[in-house]
Every structure is written in structure tokens, then in C-alpha cells.
PDB file of N, CA and C in Angstrom:
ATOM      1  N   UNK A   1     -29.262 -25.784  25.518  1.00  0.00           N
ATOM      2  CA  UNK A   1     -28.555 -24.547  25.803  1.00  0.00           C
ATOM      3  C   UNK A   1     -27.051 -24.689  25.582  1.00  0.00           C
ATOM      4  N   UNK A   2     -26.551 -25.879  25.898  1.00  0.00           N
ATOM      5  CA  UNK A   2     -25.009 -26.331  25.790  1.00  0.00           C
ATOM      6  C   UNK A   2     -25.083 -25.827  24.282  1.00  0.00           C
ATOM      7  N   UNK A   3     -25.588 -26.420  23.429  1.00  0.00           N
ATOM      8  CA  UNK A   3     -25.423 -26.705  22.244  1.00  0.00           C
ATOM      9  C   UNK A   3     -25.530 -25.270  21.350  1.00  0.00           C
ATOM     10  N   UNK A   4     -26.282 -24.521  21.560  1.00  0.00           N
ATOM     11  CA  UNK A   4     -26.441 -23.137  21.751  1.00  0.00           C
ATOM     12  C   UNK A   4     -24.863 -22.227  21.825  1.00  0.00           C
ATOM     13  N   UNK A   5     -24.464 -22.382  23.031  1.00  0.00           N
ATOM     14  CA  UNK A   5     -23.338 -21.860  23.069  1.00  0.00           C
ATOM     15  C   UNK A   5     -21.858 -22.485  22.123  1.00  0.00           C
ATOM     16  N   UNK A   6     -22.146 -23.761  22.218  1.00  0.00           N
ATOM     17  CA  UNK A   6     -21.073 -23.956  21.653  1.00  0.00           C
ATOM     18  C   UNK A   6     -20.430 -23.568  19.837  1.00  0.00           C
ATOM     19  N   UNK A   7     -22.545 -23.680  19.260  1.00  0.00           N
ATOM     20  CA  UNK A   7     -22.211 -23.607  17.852  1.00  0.00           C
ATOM     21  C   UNK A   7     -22.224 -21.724  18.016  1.00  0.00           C
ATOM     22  N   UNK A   8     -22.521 -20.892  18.586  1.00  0.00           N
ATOM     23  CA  UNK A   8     -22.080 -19.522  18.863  1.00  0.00           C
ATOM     24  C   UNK A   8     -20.572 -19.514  19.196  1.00  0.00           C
ATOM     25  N   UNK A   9     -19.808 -20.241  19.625  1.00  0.00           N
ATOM     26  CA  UNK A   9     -18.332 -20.116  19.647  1.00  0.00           C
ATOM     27  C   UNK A   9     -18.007 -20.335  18.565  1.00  0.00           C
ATOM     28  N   UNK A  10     -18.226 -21.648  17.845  1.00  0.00           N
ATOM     29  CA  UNK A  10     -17.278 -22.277  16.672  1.00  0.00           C
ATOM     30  C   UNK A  10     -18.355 -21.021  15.560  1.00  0.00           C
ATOM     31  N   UNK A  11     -19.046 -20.849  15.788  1.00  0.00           N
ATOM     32  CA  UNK A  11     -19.461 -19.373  14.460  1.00  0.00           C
ATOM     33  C   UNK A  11     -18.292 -18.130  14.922  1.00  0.00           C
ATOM     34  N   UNK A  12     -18.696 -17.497  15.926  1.00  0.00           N
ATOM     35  CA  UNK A  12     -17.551 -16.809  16.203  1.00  0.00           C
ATOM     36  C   UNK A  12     -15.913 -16.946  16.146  1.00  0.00           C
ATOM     37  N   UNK A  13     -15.528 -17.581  15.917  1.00  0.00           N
ATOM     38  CA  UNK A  13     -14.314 -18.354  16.182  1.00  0.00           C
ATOM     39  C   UNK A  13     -13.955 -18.412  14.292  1.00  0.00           C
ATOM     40  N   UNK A  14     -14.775 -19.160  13.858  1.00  0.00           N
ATOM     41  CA  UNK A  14     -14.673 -19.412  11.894  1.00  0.00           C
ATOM     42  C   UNK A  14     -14.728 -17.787  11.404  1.00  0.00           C
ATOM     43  N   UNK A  15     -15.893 -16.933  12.159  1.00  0.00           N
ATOM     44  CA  UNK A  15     -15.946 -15.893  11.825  1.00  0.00           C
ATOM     45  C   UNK A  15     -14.535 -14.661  11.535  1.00  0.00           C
ATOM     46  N   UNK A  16     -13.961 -14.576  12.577  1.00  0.00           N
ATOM     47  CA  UNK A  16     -12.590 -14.113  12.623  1.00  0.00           C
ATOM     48  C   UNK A  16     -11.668 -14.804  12.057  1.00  0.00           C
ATOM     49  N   UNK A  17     -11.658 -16.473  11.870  1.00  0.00           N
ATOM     50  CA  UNK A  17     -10.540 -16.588  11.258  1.00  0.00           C
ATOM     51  C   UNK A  17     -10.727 -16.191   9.831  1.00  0.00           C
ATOM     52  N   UNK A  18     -11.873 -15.980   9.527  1.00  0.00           N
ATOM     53  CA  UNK A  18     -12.107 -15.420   7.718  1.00  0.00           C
ATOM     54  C   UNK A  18     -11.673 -14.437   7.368  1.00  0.00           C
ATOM     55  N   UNK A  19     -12.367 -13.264   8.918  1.00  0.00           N
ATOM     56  CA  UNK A  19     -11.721 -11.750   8.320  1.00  0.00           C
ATOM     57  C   UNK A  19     -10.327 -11.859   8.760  1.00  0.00           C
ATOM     58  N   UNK A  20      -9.289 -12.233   9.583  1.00  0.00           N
ATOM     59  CA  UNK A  20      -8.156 -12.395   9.590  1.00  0.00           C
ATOM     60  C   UNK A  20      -7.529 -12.824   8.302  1.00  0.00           C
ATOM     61  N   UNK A  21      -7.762 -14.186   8.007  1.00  0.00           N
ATOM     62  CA  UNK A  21      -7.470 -14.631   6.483  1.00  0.00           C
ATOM     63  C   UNK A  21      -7.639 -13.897   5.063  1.00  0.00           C
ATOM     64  N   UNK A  22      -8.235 -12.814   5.250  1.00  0.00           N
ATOM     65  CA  UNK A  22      -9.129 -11.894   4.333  1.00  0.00           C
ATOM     66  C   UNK A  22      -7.709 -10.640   3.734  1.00  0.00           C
ATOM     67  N   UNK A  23      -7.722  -9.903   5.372  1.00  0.00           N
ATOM     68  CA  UNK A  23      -6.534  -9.584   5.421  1.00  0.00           C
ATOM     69  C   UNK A  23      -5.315  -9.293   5.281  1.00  0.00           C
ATOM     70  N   UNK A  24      -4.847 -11.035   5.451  1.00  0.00           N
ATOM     71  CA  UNK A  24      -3.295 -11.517   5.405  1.00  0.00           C
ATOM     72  C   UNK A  24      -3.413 -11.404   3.742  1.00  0.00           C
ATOM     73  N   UNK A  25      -4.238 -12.177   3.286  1.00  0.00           N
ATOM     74  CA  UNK A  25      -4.271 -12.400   1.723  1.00  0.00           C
ATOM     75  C   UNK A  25      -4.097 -11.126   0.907  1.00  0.00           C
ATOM     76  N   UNK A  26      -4.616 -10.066   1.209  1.00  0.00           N
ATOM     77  CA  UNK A  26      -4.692  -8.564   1.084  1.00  0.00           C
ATOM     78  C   UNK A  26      -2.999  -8.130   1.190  1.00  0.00           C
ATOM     79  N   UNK A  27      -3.068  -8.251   2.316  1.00  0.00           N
ATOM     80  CA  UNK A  27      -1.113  -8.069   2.827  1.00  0.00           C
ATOM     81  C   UNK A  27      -0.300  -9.092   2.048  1.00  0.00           C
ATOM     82  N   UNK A  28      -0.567 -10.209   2.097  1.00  0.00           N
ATOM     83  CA  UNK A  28       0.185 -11.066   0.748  1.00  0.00           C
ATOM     84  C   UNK A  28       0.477 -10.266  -0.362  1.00  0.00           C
ATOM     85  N   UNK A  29      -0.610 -10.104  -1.247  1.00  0.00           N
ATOM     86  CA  UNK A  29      -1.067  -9.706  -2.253  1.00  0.00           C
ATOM     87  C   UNK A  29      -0.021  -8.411  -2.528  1.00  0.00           C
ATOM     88  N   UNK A  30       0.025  -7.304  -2.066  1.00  0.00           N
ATOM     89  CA  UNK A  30       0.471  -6.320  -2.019  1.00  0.00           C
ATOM     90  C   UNK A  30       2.200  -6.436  -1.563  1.00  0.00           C
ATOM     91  N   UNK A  31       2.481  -7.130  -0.925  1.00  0.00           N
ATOM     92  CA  UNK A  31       3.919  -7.633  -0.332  1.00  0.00           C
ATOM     93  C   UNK A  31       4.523  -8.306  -1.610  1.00  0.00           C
ATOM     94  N   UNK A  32       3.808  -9.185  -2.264  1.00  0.00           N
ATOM     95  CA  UNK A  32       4.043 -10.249  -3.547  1.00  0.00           C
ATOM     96  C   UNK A  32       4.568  -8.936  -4.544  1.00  0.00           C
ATOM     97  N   UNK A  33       3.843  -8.284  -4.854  1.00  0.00           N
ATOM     98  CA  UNK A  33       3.922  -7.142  -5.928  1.00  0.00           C
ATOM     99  C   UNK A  33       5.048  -6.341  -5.976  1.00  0.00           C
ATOM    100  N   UNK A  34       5.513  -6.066  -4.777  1.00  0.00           N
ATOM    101  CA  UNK A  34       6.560  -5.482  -4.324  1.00  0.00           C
ATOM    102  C   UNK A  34       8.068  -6.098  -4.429  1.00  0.00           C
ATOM    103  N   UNK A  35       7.872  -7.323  -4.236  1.00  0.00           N
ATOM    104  CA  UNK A  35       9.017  -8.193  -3.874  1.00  0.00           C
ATOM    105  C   UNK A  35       9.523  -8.556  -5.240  1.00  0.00           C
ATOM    106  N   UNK A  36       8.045  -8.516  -6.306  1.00  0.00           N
ATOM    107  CA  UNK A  36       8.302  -9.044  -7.765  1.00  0.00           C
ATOM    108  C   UNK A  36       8.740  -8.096  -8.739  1.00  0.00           C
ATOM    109  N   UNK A  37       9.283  -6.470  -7.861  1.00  0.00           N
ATOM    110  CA  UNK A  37       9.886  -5.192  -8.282  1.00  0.00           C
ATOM    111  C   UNK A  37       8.553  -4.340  -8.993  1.00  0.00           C
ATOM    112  N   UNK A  38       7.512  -4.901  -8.926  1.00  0.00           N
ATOM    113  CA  UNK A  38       6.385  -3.963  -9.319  1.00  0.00           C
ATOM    114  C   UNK A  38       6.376  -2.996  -8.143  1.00  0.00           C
ATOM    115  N   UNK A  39       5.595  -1.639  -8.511  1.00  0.00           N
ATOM    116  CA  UNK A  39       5.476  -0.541  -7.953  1.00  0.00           C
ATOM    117  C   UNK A  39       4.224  -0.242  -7.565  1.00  0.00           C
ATOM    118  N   UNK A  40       3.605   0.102  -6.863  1.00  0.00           N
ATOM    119  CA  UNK A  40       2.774   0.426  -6.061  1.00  0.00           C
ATOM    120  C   UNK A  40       1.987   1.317  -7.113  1.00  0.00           C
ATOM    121  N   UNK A  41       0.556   1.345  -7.169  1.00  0.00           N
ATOM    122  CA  UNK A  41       0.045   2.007  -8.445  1.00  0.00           C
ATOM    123  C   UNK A  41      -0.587   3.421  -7.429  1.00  0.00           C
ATOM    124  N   UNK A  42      -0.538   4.003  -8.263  1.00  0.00           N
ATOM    125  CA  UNK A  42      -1.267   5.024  -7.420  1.00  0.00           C
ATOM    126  C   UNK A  42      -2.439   5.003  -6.207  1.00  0.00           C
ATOM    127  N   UNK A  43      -3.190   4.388  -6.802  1.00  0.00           N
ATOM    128  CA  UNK A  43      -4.397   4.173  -5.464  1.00  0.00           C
ATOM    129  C   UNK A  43      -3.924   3.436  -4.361  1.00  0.00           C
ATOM    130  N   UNK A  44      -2.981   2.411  -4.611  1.00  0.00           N
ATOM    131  CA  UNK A  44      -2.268   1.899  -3.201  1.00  0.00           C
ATOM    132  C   UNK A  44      -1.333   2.964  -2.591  1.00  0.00           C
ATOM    133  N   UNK A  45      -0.730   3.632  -3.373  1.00  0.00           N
ATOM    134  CA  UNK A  45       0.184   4.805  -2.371  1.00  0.00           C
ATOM    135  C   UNK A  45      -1.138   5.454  -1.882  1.00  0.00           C
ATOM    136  N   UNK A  46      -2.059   6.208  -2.450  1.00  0.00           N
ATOM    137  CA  UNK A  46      -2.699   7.226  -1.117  1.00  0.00           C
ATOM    138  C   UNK A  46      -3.705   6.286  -0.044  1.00  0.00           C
ATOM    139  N   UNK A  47      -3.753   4.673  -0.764  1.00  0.00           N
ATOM    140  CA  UNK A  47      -4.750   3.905   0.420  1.00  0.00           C
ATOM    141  C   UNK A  47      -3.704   3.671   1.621  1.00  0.00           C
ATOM    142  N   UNK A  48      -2.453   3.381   1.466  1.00  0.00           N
ATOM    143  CA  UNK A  48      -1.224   3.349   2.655  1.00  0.00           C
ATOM    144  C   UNK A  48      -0.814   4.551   3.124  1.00  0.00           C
ATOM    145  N   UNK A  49      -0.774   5.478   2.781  1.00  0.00           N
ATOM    146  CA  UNK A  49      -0.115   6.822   3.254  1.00  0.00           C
ATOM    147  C   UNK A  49      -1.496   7.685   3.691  1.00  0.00           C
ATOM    148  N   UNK A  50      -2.418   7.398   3.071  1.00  0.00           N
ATOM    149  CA  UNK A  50      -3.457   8.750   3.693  1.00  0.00           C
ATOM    150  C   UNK A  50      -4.138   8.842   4.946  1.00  0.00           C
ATOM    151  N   UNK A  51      -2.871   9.216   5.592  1.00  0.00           N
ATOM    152  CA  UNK A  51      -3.746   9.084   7.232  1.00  0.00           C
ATOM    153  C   UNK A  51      -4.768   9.638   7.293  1.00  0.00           C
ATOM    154  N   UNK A  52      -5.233  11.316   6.611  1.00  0.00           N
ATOM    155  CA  UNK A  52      -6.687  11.482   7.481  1.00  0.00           C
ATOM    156  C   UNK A  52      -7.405  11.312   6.508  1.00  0.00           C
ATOM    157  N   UNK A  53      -7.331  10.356   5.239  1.00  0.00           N
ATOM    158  CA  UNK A  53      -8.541   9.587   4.578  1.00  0.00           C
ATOM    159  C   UNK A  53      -9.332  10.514   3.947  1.00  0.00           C
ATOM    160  N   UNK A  54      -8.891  12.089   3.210  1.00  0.00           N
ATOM    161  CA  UNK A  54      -8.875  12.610   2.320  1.00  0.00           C
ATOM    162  C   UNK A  54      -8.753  12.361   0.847  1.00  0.00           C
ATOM    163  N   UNK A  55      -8.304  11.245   0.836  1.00  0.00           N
ATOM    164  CA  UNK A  55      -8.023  10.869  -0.944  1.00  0.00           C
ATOM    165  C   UNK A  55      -7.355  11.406  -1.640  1.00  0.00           C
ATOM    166  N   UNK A  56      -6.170  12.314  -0.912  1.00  0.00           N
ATOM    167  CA  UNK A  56      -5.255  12.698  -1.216  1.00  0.00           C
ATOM    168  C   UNK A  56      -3.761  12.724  -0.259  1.00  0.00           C
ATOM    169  N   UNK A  57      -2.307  12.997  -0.564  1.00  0.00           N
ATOM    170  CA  UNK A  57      -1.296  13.144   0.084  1.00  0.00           C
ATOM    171  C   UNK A  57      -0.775  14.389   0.696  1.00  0.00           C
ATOM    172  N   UNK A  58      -0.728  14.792   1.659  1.00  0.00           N
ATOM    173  CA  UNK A  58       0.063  16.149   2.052  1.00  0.00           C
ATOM    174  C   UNK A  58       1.612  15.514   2.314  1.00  0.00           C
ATOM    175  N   UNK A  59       2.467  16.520   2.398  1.00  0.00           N
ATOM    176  CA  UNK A  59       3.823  16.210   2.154  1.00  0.00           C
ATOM    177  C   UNK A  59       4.314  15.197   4.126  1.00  0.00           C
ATOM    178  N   UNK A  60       3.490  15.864   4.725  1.00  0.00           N
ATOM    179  CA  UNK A  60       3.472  15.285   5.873  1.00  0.00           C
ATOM    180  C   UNK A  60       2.645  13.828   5.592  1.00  0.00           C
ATOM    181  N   UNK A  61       2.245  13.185   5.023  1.00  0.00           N
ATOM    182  CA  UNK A  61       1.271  12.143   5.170  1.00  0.00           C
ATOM    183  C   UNK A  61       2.855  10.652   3.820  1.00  0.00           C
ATOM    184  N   UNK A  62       3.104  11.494   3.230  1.00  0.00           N
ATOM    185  CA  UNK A  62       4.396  10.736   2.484  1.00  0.00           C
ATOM    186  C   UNK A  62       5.626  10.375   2.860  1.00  0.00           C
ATOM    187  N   UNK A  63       6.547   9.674   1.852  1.00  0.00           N
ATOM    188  CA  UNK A  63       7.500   9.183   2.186  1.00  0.00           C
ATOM    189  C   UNK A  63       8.041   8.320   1.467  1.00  0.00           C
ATOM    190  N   UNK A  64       9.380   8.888   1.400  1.00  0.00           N
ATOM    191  CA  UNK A  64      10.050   8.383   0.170  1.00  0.00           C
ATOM    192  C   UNK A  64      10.207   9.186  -1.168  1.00  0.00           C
ATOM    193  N   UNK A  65      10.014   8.188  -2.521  1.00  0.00           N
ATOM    194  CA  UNK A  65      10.904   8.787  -3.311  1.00  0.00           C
ATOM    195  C   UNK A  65       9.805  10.402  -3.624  1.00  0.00           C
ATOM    196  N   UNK A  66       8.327  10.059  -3.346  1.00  0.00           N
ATOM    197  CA  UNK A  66       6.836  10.970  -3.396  1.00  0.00           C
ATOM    198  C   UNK A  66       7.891  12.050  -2.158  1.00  0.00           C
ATOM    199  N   UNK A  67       8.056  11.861  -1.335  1.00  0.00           N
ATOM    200  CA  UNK A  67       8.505  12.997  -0.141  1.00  0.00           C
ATOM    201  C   UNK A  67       9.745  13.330  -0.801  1.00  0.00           C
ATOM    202  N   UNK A  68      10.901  12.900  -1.366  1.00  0.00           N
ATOM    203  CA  UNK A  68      11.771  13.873  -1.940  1.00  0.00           C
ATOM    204  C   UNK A  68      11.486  14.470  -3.081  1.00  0.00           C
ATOM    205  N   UNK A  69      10.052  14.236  -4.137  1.00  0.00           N
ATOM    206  CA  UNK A  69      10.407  14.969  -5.310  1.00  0.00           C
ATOM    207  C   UNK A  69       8.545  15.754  -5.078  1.00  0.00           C
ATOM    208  N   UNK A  70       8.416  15.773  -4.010  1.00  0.00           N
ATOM    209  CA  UNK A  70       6.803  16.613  -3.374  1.00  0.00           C
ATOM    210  C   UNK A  70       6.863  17.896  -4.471  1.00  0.00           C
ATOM    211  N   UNK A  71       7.634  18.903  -4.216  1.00  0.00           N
ATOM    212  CA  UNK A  71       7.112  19.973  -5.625  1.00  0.00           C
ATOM    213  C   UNK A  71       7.322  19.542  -6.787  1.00  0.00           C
ATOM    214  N   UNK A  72       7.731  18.496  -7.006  1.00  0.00           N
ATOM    215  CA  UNK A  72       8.172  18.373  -8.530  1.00  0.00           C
ATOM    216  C   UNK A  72       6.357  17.720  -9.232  1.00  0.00           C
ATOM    217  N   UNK A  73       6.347  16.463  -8.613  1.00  0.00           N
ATOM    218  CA  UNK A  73       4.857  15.726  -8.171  1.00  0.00           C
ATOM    219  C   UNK A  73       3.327  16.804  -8.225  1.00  0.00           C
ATOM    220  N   UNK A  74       3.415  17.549  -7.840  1.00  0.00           N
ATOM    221  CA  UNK A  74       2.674  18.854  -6.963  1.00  0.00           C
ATOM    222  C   UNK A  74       2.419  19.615  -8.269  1.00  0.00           C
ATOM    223  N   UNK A  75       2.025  19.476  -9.531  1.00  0.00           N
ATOM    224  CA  UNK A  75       1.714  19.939 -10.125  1.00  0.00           C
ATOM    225  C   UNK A  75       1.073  21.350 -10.310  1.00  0.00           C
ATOM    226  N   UNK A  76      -0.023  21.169  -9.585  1.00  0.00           N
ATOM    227  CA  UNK A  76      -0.841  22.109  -9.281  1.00  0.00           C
ATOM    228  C   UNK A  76      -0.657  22.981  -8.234  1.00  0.00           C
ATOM    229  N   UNK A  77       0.168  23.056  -7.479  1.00  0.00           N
ATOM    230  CA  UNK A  77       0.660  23.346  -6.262  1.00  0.00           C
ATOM    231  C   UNK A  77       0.212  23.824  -5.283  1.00  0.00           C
ATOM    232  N   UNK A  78      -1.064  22.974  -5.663  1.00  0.00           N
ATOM    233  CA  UNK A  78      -1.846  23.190  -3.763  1.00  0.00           C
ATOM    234  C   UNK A  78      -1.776  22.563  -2.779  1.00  0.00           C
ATOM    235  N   UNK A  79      -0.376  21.681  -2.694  1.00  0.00           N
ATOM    236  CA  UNK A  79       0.239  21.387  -1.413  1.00  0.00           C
ATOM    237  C   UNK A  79      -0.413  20.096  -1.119  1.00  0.00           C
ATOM    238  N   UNK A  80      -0.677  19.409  -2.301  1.00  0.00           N
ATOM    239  CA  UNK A  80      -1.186  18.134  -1.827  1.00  0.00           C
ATOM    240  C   UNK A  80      -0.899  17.168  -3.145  1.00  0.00           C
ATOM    241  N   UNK A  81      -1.038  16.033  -3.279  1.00  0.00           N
ATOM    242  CA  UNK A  81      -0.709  14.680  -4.248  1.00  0.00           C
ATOM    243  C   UNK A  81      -1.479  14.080  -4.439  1.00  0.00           C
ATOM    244  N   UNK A  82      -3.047  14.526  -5.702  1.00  0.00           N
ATOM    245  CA  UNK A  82      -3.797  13.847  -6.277  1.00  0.00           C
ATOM    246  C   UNK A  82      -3.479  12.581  -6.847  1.00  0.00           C
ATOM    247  N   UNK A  83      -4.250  11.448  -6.947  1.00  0.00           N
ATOM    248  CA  UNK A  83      -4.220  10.577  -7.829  1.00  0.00           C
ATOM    249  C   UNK A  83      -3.521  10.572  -9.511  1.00  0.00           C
ATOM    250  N   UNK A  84      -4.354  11.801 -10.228  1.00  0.00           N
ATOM    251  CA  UNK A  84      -3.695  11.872 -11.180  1.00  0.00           C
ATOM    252  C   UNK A  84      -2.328  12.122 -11.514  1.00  0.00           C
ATOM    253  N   UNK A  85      -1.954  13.267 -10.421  1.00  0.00           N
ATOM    254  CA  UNK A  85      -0.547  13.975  -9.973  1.00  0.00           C
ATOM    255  C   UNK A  85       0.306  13.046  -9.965  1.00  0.00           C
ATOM    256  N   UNK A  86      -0.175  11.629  -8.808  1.00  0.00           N
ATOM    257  CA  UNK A  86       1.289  11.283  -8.714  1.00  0.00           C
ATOM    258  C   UNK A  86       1.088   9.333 -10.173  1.00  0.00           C
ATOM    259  N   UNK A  87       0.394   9.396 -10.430  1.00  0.00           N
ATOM    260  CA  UNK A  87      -0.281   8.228 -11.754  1.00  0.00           C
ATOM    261  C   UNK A  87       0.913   9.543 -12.940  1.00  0.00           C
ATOM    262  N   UNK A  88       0.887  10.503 -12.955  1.00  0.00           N
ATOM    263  CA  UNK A  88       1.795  11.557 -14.019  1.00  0.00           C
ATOM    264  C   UNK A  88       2.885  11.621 -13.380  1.00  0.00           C
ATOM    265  N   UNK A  89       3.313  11.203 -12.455  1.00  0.00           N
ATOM    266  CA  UNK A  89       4.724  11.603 -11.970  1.00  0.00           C
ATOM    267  C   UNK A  89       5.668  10.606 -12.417  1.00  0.00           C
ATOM    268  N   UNK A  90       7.181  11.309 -12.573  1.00  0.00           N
ATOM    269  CA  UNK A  90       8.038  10.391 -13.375  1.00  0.00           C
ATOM    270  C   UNK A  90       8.377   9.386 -12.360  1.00  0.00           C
ATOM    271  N   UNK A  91       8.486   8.342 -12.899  1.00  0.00           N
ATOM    272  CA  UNK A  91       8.553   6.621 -12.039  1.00  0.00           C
ATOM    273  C   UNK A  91      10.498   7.120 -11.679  1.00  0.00           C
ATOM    274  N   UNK A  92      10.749   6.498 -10.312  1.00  0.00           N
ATOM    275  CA  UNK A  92      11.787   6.703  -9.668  1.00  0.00           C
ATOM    276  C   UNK A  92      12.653   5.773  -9.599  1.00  0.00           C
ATOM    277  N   UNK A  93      13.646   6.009 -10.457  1.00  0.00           N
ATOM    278  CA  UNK A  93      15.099   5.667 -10.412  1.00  0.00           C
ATOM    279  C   UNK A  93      15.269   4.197  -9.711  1.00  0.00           C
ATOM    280  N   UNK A  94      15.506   3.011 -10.430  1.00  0.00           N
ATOM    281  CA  UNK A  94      16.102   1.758  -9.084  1.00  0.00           C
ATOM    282  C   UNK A  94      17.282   1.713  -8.615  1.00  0.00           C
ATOM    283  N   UNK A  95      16.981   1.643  -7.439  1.00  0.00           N
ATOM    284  CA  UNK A  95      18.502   1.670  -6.400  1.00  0.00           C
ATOM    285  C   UNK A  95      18.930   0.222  -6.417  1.00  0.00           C
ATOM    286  N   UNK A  96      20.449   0.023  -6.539  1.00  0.00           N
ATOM    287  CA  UNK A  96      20.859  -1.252  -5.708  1.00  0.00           C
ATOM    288  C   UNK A  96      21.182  -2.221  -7.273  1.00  0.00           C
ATOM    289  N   UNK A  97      20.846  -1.500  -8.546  1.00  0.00           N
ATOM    290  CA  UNK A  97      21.750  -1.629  -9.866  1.00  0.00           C
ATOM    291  C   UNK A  97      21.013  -3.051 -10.246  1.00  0.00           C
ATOM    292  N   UNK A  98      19.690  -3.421 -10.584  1.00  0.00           N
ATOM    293  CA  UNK A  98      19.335  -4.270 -11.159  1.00  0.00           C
ATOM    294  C   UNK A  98      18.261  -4.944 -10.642  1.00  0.00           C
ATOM    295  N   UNK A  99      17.681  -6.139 -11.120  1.00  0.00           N
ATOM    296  CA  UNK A  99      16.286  -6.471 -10.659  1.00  0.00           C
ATOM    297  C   UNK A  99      16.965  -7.746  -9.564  1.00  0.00           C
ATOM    298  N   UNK A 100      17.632  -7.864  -8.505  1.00  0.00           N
ATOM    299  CA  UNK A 100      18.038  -8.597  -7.758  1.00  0.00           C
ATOM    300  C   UNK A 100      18.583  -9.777  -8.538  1.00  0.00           C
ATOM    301  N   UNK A 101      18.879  -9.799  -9.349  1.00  0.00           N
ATOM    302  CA  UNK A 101      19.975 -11.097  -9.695  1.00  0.00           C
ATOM    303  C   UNK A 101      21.212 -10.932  -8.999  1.00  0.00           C
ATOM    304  N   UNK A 102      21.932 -12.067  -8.358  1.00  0.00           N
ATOM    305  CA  UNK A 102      23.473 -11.777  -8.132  1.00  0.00           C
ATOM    306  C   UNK A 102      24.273 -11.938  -9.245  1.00  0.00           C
ATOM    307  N   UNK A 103      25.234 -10.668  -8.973  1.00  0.00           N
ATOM    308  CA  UNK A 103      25.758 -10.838  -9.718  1.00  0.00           C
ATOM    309  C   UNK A 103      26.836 -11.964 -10.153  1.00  0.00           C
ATOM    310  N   UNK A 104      27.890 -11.984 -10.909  1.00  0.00           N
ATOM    311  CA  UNK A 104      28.474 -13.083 -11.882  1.00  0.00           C
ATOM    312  C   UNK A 104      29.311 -12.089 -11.716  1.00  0.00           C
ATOM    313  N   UNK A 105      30.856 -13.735 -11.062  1.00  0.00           N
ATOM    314  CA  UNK A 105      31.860 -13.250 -10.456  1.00  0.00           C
ATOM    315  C   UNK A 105      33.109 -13.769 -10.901  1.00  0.00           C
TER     316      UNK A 105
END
């Protein structure tokens, strides 16, 4: 019975650290992309922003450069930000004057 419980802990225990690790790697992954000045492709903006899991954006569910240019984006203008809509929308301006090199002084 000892033995029982214990290999039910160390299963439980390996178990979570996988989906934890699963996760982080996921959040890596996506953090990496970002940092390396790549842009978020469409299906990652509405998988991060779509709170009620519609598969689409309402102007309330955005943010950023998608929330300041919402009618422009909005093609169709039924008040929401399809996949295709914002995959067609013009890519936004870089702030801060270059791909992070310092500059030369």
C-alpha cells in the first residue's frame, strides 16, 4: 500500500511538471518571437486577445496598434476583426527608430 501511494505521488508530481513545462515552452516560444522583432501573426493576436473565444476581435477585446487603427482594419464593418481582416491589415509603423542596435556615438 506504501508503495501504491508513493508511485501515485511521483506520477502526479512528473505529471504537472510536464504540463507546466509544456506551457512555459509555449510562453518561451512566443516571447522569443517578439523579442527577435517578429510580429505576432494573426492567429496569435485573436488566440491572446479573444476573451469570449469567438474567433474573432471586438474593439473592446484589443489593444494597441489593432485598437488605434479598429475602422481602418474593420473592413467589412461589422464591428469586429476577422482573421483575414487583420492577416490584410497594413503592418504598423516601428517605434523607437530601428531593430534595437545602439546606436554609434
Amino acid at each position: 500500500m506504501k508503495n501504491l501511494k508513493l508511485i501515485t505521488a511521483i506520477v502526479t508530481v512528473s505529471l504537472f511538471i510536464a504540463c507546466k513545462s509544456s506551457s512555459e515552452t509555449e510562453n518561451q516560444s512566443r516571447n522569443t518571437q517578439r523579442q527577435r522583432g517578429g510580429q505576432p501573426n494573426a492567429e496569435q493576436l485573436i488566440s491572446e486577445m479573444d476573451a469570449d473565444k469567438d474567433g474573432k476581435l471586438s474593439e473592446a477585446e484589443v489593444k494597441g496598434p489593432l485598437k488605434n487603427d479598429f475602422a481602418t482594419i474593420d473592413t467589412n464593418e461589422d464591428g469586429y476583426l476577422s482573421k483575414s481582416e487583420i492577416e490584410n491589415a497594413p503592418k504598423p509603423e516601428r517605434q523607437g527608430g530601428g531593430e534595437g542596435r545602439p546606436s554609434r556615438g
